[in-house]
Structures are given as structure tokens and as C-alpha cells.
N, C-alpha and C. Protein backbone atom coordinates (compact mmCIF):
# COMPACT_ATOMS: atom_id res chain seq x y z
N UNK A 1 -3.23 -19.55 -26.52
CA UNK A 1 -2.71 -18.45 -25.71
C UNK A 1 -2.14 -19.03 -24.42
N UNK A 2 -0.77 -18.37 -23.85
CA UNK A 2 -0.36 -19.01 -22.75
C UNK A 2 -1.11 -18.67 -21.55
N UNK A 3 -0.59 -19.42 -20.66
CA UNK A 3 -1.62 -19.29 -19.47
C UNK A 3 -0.89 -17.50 -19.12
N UNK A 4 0.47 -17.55 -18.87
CA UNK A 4 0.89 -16.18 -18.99
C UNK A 4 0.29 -15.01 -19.25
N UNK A 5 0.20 -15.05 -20.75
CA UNK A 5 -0.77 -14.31 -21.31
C UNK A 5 -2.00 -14.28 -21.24
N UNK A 6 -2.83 -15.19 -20.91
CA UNK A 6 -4.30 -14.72 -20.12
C UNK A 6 -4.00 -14.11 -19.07
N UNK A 7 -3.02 -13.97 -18.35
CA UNK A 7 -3.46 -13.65 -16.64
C UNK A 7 -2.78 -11.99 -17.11
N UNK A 8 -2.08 -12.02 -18.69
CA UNK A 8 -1.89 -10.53 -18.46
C UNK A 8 -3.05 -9.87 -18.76
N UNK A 9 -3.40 -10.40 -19.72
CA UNK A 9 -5.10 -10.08 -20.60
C UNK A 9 -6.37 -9.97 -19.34
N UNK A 10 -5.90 -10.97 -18.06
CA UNK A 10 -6.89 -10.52 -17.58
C UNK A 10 -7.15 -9.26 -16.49
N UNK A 11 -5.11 -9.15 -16.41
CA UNK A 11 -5.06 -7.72 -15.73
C UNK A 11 -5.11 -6.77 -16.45
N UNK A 12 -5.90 -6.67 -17.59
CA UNK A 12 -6.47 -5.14 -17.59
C UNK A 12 -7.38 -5.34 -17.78
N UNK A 13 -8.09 -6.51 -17.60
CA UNK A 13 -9.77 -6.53 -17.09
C UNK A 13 -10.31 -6.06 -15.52
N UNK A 14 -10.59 -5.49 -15.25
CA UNK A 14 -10.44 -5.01 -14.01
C UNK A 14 -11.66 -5.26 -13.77
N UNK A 15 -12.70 -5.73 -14.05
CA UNK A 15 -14.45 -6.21 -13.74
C UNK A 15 -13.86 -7.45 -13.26
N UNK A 16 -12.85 -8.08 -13.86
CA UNK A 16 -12.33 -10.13 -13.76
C UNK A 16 -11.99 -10.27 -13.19
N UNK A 17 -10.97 -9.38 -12.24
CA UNK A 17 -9.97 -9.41 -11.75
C UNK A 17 -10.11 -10.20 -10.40
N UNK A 18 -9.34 -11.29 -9.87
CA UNK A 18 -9.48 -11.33 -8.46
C UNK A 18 -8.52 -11.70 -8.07
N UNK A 19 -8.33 -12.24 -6.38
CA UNK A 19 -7.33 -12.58 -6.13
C UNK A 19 -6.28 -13.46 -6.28
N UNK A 20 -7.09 -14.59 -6.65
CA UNK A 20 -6.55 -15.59 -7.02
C UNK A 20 -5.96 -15.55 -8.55
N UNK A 21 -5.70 -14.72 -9.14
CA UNK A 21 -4.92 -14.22 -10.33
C UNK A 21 -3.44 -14.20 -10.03
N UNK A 22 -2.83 -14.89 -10.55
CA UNK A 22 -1.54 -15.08 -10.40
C UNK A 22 -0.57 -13.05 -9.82
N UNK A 23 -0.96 -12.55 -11.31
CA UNK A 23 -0.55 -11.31 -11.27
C UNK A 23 -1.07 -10.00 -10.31
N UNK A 24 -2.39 -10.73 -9.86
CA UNK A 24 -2.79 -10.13 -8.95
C UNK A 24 -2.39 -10.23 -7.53
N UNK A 25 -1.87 -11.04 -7.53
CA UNK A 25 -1.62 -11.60 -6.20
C UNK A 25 -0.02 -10.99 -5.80
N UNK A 26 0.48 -10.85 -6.77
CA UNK A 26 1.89 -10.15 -6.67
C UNK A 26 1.65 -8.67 -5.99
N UNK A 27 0.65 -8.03 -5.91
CA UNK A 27 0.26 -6.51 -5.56
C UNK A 27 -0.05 -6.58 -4.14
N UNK A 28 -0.87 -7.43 -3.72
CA UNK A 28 -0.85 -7.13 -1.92
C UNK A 28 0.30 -6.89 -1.35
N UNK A 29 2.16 -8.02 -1.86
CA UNK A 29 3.14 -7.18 -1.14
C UNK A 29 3.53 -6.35 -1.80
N UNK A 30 3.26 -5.81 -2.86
CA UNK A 30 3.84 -4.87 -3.35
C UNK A 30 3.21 -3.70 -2.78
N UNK A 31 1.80 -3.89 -2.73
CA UNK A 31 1.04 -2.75 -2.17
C UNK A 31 1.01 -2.60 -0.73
N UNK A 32 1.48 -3.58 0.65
CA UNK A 32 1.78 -3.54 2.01
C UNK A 32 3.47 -2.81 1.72
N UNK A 33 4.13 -2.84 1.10
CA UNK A 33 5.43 -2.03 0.91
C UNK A 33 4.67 -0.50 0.66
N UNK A 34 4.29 0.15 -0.01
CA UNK A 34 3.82 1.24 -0.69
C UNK A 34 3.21 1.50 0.94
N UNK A 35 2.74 0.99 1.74
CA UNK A 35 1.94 1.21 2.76
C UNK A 35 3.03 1.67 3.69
N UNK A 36 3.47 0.17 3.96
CA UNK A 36 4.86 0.70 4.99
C UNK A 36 5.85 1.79 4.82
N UNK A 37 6.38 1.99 3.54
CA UNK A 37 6.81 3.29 3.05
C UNK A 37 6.59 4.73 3.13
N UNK A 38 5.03 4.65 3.18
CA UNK A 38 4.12 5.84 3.54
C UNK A 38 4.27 6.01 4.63
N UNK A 39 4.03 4.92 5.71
CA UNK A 39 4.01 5.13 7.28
C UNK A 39 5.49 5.61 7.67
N UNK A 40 6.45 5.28 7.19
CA UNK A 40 7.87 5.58 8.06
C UNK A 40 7.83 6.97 7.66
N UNK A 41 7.82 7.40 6.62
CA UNK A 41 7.57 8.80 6.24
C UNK A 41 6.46 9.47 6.78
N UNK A 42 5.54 9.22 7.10
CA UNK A 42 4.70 9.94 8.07
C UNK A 42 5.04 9.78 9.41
N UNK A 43 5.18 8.90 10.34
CA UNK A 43 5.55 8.67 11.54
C UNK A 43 7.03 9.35 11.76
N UNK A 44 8.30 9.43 10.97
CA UNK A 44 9.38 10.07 11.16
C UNK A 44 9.20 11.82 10.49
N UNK A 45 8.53 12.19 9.63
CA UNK A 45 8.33 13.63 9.09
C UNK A 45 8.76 14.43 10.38
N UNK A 46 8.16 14.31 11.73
CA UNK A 46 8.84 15.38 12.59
C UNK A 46 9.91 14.72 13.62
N UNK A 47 9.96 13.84 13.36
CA UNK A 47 11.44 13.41 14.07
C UNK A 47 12.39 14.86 13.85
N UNK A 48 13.68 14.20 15.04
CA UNK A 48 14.68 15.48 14.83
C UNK A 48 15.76 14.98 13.98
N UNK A 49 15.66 13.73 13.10
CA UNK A 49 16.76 13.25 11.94
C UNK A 49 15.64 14.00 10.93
N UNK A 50 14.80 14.70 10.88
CA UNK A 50 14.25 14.81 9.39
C UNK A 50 14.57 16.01 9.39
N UNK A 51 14.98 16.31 7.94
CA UNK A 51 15.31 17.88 7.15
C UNK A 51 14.70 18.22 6.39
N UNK A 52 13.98 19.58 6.45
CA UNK A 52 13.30 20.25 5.37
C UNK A 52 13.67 20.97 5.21
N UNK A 53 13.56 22.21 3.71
CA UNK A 53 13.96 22.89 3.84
C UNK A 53 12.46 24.05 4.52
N UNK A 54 11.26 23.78 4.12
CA UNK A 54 10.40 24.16 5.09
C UNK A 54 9.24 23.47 5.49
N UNK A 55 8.35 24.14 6.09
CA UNK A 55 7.54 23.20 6.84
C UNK A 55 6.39 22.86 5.70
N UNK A 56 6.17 23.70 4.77
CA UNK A 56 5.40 23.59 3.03
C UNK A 56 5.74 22.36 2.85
N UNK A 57 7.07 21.96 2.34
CA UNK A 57 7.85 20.81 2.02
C UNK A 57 7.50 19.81 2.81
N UNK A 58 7.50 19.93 4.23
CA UNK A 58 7.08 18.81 5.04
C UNK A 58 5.67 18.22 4.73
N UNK A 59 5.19 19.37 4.88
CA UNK A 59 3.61 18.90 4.65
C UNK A 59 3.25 18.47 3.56
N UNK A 60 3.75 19.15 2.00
CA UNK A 60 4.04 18.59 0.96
C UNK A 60 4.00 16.75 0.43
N UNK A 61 4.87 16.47 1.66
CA UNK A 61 5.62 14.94 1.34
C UNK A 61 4.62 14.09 2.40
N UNK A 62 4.34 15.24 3.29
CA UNK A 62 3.39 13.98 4.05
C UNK A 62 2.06 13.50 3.50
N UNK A 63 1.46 14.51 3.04
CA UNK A 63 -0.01 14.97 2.11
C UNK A 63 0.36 13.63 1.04
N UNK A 64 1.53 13.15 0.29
CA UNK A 64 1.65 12.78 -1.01
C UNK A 64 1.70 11.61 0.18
N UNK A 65 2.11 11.23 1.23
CA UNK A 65 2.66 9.77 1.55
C UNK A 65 1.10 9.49 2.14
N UNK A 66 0.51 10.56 2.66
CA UNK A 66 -0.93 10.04 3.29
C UNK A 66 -1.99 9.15 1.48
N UNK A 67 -1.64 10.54 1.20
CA UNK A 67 -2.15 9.71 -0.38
C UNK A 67 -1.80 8.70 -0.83
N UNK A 68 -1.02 8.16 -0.91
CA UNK A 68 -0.30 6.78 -1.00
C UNK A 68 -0.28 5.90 -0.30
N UNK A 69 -0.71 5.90 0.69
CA UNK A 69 -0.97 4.85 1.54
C UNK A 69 -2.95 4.65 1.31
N UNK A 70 -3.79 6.01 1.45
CA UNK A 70 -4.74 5.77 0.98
C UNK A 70 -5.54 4.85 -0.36
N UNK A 71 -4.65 4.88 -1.01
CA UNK A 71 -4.54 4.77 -2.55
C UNK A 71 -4.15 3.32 -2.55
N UNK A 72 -3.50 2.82 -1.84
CA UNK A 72 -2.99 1.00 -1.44
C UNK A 72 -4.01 0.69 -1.01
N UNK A 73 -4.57 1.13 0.51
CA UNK A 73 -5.80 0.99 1.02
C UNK A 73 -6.93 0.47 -0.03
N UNK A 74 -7.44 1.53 -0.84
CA UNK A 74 -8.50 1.47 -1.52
C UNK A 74 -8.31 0.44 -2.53
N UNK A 75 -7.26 0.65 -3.37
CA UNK A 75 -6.92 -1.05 -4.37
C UNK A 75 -6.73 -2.54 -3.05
N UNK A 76 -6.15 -2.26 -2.10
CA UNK A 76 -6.00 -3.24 -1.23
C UNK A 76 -7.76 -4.10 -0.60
N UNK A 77 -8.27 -3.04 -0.51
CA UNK A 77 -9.87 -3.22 -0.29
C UNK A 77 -10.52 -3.54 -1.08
N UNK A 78 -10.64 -3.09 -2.43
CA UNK A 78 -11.58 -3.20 -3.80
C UNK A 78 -10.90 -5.08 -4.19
N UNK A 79 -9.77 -5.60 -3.81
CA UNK A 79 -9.59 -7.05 -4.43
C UNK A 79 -9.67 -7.61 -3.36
N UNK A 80 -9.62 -7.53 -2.04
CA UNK A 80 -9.75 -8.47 -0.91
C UNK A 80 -10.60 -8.53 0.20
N UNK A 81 -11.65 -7.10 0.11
CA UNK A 81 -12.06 -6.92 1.30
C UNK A 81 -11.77 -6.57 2.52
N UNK A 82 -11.81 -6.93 3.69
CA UNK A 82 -11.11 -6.14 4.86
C UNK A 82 -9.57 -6.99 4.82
N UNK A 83 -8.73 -5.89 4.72
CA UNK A 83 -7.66 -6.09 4.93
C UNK A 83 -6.96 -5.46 6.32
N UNK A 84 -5.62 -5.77 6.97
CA UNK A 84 -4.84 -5.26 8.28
C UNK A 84 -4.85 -3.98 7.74
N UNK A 85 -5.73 -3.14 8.65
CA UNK A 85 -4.75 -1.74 8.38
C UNK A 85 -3.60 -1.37 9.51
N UNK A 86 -2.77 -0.99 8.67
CA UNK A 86 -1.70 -0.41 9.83
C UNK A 86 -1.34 0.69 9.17
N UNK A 87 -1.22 2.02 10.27
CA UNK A 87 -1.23 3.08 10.18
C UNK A 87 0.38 3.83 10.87
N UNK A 88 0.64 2.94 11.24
CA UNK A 88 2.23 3.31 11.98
C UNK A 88 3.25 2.13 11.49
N UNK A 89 4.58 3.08 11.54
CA UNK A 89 5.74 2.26 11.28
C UNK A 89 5.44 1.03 12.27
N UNK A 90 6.19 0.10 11.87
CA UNK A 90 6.48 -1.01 11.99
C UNK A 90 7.62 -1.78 11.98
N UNK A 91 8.28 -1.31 12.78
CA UNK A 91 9.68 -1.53 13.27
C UNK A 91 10.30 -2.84 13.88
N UNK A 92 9.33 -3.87 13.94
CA UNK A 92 9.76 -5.18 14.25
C UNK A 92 8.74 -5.94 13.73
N UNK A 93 9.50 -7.13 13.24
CA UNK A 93 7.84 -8.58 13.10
C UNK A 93 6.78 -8.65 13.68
N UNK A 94 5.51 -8.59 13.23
CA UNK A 94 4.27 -8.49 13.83
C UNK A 94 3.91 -10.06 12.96
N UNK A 95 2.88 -10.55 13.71
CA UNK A 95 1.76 -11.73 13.37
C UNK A 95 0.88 -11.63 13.11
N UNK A 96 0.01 -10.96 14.45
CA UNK A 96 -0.95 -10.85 14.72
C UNK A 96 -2.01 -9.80 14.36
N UNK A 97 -1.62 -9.79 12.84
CA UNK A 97 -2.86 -8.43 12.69
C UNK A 97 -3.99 -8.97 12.27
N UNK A 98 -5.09 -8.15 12.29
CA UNK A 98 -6.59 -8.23 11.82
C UNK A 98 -7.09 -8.00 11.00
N UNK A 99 -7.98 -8.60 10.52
CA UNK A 99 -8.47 -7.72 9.43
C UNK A 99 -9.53 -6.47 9.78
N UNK A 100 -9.53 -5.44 8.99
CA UNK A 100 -10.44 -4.35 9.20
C UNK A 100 -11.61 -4.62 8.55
N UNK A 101 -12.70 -3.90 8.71
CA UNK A 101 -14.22 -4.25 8.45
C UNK A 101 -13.88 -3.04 7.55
């Protein structure tokens, strides 16, 4: 079996799983995107460039982006432990983040 194919075999072992998994390791930026994504959409929702057609809708999209960022969080935590949380856009290069407890 290729090494390939173990590391797919072992992503749907999810008891095995760790970081150091090739395929696993592809998800922290995939999952800090899903994060940052959530935040510009929450942090801009009441800007005066945003259009709804009502405020249901607003809350709607924010509710789904808070969930989604939660939802990174919790897979982001369950394979690495304390990870940076950031909760606001992020509009220029940062370094210096922390990890959260």
C-alpha cells in the first residue's frame, strides 16, 4: 500500500489521526481560511458597504459564519490543542499570535 494511501486510510481514522499526518496537516490552513472568512463576514455584517435585504438575513449569515468559525475552532483544538484564536478581521500581517489555553 502506498504511503499515499495509508495517510488516506488513516484520515478516516479519526481515533489515529494527528498532526503530523501529511493530510492532516493540510487542514490547519485550510481551516485558519474558514476562520478568517467567518471573521470578515462578521466584523463587516454592519458596515455601511453591506446589503441585506433584511436584518433576518443579516443575522441569518452571521449565526452561519459564527458557526463556522466555531466549528474550525473545535476541529482546530481536538488535533492541536491550544491554538491562536482570532476573533476579528485581519487586515494586515500579524506574527505574533498566541496560543490559547
Amino acid at each position: 500500500e502506498s504511503n499515499s494511501s495509508a495517510q488516506k486510510t488513516q484520515y478516516f481514522n479519526w481515533i489515529t489521526m494527528n498532526p503530523d499526518n501529511a493530510v492532516v496537516s493540510k487542514w490547519w490552513g485550510r481551516l485558519y481560511r474558514y476562520v478568517s472568512m467567518a471573521n470578515t463576514i462578521i466584523d463587516r455584517a454592519a458596515g455601511p458597504q453591506a446589503k441585506w435585504t433584511s436584518e433576518n438575513e443579516k443575522n441569518a449569515i452571521v449565526a452561519e459564519a459564527k458557526f463556522l468559525r466555531a466549528f474550525s475552532y473545535k476541529f482546530l483544538a481536538n488535533m492541536w490543542g491550544g491554538v491562536p484564536l482570532i476573533l476579528n478581521e485581519t487586515k494586515a500581517p500579524k506574527f505574533d499570535y498566541v496560543r490559547a489555553t
